[in-house]
N, C-alpha and C. Protein backbone atom coordinates (compact mmCIF):
# COMPACT_ATOMS: atom_id res chain seq x y z
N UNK A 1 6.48 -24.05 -29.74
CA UNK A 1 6.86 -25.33 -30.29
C UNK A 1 7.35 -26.21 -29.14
N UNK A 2 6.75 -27.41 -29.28
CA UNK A 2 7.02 -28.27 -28.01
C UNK A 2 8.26 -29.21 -28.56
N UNK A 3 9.65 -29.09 -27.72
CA UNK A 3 10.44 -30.01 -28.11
C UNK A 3 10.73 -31.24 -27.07
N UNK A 4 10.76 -32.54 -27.72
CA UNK A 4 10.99 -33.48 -26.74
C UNK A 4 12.41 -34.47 -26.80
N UNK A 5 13.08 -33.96 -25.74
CA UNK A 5 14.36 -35.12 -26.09
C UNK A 5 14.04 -36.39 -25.46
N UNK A 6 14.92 -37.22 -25.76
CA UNK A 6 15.07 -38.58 -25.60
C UNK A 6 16.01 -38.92 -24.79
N UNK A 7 16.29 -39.16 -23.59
CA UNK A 7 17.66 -40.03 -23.51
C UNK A 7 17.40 -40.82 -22.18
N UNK A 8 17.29 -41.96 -22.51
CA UNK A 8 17.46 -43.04 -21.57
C UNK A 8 18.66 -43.60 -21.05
N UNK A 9 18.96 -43.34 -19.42
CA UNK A 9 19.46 -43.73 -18.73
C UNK A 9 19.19 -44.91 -18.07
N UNK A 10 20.03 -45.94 -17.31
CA UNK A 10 19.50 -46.96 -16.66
C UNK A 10 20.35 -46.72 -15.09
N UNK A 11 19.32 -46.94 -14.17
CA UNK A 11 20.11 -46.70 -12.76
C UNK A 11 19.99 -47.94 -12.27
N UNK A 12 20.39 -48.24 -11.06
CA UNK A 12 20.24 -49.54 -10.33
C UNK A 12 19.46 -49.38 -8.94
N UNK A 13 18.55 -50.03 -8.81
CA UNK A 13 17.94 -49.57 -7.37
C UNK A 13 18.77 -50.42 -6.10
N UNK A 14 19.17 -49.41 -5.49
CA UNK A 14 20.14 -49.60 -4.56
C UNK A 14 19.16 -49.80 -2.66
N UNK A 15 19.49 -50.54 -1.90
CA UNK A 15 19.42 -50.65 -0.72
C UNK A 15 17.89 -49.61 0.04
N UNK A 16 16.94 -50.34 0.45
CA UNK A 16 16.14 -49.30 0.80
C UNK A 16 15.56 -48.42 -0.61
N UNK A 17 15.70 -49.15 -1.70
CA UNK A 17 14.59 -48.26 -2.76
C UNK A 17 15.60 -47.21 -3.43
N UNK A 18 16.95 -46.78 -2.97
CA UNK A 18 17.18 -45.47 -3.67
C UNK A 18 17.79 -45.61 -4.55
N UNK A 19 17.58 -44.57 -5.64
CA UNK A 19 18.09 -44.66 -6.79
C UNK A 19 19.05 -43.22 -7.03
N UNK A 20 20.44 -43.21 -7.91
CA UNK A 20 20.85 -41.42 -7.55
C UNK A 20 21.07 -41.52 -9.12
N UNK A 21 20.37 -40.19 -9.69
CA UNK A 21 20.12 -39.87 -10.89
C UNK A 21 21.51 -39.23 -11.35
N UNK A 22 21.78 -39.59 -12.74
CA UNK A 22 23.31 -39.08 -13.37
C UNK A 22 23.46 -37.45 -12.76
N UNK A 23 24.70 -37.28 -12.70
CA UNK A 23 24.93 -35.89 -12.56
C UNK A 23 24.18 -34.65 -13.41
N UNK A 24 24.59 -34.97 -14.90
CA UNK A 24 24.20 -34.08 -16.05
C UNK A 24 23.12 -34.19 -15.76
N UNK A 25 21.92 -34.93 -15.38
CA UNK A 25 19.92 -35.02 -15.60
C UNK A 25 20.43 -33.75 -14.27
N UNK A 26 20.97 -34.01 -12.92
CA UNK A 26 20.57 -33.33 -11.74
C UNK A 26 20.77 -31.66 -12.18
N UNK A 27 21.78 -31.74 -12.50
CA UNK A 27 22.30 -30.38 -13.13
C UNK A 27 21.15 -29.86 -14.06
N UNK A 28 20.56 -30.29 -15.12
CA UNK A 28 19.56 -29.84 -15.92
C UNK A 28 18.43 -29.21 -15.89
N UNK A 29 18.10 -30.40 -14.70
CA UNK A 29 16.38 -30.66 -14.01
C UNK A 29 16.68 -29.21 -13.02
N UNK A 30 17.83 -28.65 -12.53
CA UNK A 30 17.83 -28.36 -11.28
C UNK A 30 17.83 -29.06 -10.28
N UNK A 31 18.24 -30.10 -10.06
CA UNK A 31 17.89 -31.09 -8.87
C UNK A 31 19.20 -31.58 -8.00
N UNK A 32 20.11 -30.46 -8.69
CA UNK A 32 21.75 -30.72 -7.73
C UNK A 32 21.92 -29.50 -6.68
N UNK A 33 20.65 -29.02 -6.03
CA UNK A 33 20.46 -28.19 -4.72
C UNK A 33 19.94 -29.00 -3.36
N UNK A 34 20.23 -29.27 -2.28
CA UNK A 34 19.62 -29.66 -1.35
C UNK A 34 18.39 -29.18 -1.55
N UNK A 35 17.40 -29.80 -0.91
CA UNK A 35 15.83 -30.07 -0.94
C UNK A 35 15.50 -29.80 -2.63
N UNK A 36 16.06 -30.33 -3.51
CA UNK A 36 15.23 -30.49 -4.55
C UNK A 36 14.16 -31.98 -4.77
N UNK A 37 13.13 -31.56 -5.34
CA UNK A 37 12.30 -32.23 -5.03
C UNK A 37 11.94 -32.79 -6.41
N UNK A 38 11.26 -34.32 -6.79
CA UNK A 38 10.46 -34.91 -7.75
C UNK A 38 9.64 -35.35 -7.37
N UNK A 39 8.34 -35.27 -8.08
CA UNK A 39 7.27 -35.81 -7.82
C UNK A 39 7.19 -37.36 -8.68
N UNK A 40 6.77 -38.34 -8.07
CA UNK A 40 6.68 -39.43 -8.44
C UNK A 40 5.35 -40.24 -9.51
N UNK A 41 5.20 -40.40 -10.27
CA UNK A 41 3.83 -40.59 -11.10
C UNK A 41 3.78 -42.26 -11.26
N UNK A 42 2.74 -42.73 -10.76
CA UNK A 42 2.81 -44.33 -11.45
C UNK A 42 1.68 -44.52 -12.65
N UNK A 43 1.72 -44.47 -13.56
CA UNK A 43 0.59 -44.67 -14.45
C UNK A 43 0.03 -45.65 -14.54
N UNK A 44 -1.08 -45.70 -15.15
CA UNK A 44 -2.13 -47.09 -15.33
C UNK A 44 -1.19 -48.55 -16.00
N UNK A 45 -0.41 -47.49 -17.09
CA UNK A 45 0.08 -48.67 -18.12
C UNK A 45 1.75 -49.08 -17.31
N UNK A 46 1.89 -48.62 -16.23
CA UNK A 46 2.86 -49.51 -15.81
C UNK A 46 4.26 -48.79 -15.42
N UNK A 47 4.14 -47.55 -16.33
CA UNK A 47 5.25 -46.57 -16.69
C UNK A 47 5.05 -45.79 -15.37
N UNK A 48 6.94 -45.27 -14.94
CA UNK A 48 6.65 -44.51 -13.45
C UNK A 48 7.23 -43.19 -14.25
N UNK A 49 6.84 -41.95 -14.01
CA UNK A 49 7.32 -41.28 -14.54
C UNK A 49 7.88 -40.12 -13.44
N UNK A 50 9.01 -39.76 -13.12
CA UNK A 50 9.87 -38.90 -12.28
C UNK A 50 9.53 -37.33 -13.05
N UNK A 51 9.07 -36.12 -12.08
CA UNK A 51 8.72 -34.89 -12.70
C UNK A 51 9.82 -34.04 -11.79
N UNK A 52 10.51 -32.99 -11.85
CA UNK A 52 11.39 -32.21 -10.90
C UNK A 52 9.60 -31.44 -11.01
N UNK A 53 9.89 -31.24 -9.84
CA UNK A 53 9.13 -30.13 -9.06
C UNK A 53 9.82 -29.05 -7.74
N UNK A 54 8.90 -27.92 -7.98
CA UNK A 54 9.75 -26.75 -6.95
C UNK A 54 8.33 -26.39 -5.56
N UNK A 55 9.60 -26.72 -4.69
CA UNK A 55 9.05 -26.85 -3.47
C UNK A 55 8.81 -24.97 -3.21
N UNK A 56 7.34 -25.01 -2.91
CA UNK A 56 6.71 -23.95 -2.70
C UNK A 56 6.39 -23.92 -0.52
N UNK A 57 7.69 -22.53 -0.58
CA UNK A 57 7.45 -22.38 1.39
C UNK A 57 5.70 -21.94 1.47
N UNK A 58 5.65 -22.55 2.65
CA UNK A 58 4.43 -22.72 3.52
C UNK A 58 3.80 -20.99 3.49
N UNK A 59 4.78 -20.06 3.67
CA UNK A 59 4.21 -18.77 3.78
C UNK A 59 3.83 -18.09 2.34
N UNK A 60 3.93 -18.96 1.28
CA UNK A 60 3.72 -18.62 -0.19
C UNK A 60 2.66 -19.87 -1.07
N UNK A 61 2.02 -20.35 -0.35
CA UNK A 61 0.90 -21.06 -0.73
C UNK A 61 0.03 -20.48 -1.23
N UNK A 62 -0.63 -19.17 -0.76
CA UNK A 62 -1.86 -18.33 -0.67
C UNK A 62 -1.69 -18.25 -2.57
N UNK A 63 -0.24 -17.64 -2.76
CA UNK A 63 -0.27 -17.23 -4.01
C UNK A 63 -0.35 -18.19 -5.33
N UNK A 64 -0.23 -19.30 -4.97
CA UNK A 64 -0.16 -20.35 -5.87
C UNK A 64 -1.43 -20.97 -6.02
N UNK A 65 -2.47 -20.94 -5.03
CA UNK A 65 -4.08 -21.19 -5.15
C UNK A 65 -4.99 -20.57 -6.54
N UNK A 66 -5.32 -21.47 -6.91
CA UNK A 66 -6.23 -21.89 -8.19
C UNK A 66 -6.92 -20.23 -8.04
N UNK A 67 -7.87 -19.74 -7.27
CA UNK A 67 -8.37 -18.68 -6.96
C UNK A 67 -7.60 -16.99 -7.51
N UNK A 68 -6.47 -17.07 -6.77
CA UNK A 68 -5.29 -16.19 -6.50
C UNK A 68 -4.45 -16.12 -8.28
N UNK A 69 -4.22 -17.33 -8.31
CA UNK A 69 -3.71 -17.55 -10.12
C UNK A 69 -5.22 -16.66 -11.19
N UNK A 70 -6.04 -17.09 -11.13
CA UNK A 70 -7.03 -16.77 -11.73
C UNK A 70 -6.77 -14.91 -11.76
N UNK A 71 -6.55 -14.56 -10.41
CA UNK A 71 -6.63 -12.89 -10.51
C UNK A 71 -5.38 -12.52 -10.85
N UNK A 72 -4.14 -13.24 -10.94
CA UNK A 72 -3.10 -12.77 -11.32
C UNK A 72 -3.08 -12.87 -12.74
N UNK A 73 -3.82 -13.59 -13.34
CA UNK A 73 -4.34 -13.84 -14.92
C UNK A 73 -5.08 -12.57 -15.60
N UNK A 74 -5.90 -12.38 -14.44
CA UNK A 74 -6.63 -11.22 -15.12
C UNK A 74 -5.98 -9.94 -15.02
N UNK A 75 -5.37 -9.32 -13.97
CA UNK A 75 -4.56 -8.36 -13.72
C UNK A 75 -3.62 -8.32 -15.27
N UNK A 76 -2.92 -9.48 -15.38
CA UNK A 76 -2.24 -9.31 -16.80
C UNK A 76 -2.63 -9.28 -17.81
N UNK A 77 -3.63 -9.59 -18.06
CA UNK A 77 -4.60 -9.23 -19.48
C UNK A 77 -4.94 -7.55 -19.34
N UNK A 78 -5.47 -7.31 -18.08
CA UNK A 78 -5.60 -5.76 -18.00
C UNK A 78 -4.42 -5.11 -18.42
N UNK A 79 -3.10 -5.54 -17.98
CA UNK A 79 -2.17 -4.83 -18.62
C UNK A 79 -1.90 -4.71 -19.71
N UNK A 80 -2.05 -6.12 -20.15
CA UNK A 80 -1.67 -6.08 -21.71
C UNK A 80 -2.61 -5.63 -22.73
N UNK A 81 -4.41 -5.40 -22.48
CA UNK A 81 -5.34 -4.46 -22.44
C UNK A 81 -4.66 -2.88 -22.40
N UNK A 82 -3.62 -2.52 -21.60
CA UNK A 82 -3.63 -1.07 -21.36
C UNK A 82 -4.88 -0.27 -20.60
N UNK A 83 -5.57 -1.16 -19.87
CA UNK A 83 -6.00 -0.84 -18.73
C UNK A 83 -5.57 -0.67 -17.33
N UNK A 84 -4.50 0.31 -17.68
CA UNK A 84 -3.76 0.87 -16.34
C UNK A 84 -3.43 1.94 -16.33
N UNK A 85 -3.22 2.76 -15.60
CA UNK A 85 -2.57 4.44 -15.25
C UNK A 85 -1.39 4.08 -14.28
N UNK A 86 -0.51 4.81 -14.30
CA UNK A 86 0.12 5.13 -14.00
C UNK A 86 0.39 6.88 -13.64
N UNK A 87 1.09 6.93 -12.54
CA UNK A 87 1.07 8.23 -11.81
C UNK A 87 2.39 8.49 -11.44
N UNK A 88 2.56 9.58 -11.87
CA UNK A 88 4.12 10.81 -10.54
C UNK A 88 4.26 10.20 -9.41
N UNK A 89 3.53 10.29 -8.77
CA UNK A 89 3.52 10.24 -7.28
C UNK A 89 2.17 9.54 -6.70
N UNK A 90 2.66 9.16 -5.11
CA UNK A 90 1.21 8.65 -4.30
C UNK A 90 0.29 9.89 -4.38
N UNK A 91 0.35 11.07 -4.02
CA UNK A 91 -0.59 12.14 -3.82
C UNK A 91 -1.20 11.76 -5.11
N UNK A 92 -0.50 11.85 -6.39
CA UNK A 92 -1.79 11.94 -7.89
C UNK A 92 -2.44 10.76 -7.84
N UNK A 93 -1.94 10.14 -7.62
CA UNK A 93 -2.78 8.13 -7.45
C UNK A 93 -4.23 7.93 -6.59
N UNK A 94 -3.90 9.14 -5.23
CA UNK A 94 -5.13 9.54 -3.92
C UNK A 94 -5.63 10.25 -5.14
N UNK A 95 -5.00 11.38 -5.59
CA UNK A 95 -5.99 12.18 -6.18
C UNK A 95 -7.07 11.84 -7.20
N UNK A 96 -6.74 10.68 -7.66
CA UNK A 96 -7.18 10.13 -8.42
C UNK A 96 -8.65 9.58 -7.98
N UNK A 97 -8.13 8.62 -7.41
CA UNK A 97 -8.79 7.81 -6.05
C UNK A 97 -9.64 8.72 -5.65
N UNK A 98 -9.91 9.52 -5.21
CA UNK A 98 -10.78 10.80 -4.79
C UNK A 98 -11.49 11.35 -6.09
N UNK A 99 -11.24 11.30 -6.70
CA UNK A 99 -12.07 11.84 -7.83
C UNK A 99 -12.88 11.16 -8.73
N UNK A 100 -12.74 9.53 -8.18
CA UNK A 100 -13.43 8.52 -8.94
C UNK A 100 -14.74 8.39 -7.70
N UNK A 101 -15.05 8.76 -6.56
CA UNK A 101 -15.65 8.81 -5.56
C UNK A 101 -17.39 9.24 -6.09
């Protein structure tokens, strides 16, 4: 169920463009941590719309690729399939592995 609140705030654009969002939104959004980040949206009809977004490090890109998501999708359907084994130990897992050969 998708719920949508409402609450309009009004800020003032201050010096150089910036604007500082109420405490309670920063707190909510997550956005009362250094380097929190929003992505900025300008739409056709005029409306700008502010999104919190989470800044993904440079050494964790690989996993967030359209490609990489896709196999982490399928891996979890296999699980939830019950297309998995589980083993004791590494030796029964090889042994395994060896016997599918």
């Amino acid at each position: 169920m998708l719920r949508c609140m409402s609450n309009r705030v009004y800020v003032t654009v201050q010096k150089r463009g910036v604007i500082s969002l109420p405490p309670d939104v920063r707190r909510r959004h997550h956005l009362d941590e250094p380097g929190a980040q929003v992505e900025i949206a300008e739409r056709t009809d005029g409306v700008i719309e502010l999104r919190p977004q989470v800044a993904i490090p440079a050494d964790q890109r690989w996993f967030w690729n359209e490609r990489w998501q896709a196999m982490e999708r399928e891996a979890d359907a296999d699980v939830e399939a019950g297309r998995v084994a589980r083993f004791d130990s590494a030796e029964d897992l090889i042994a395994e592995l060896d016997d599918g050969e």
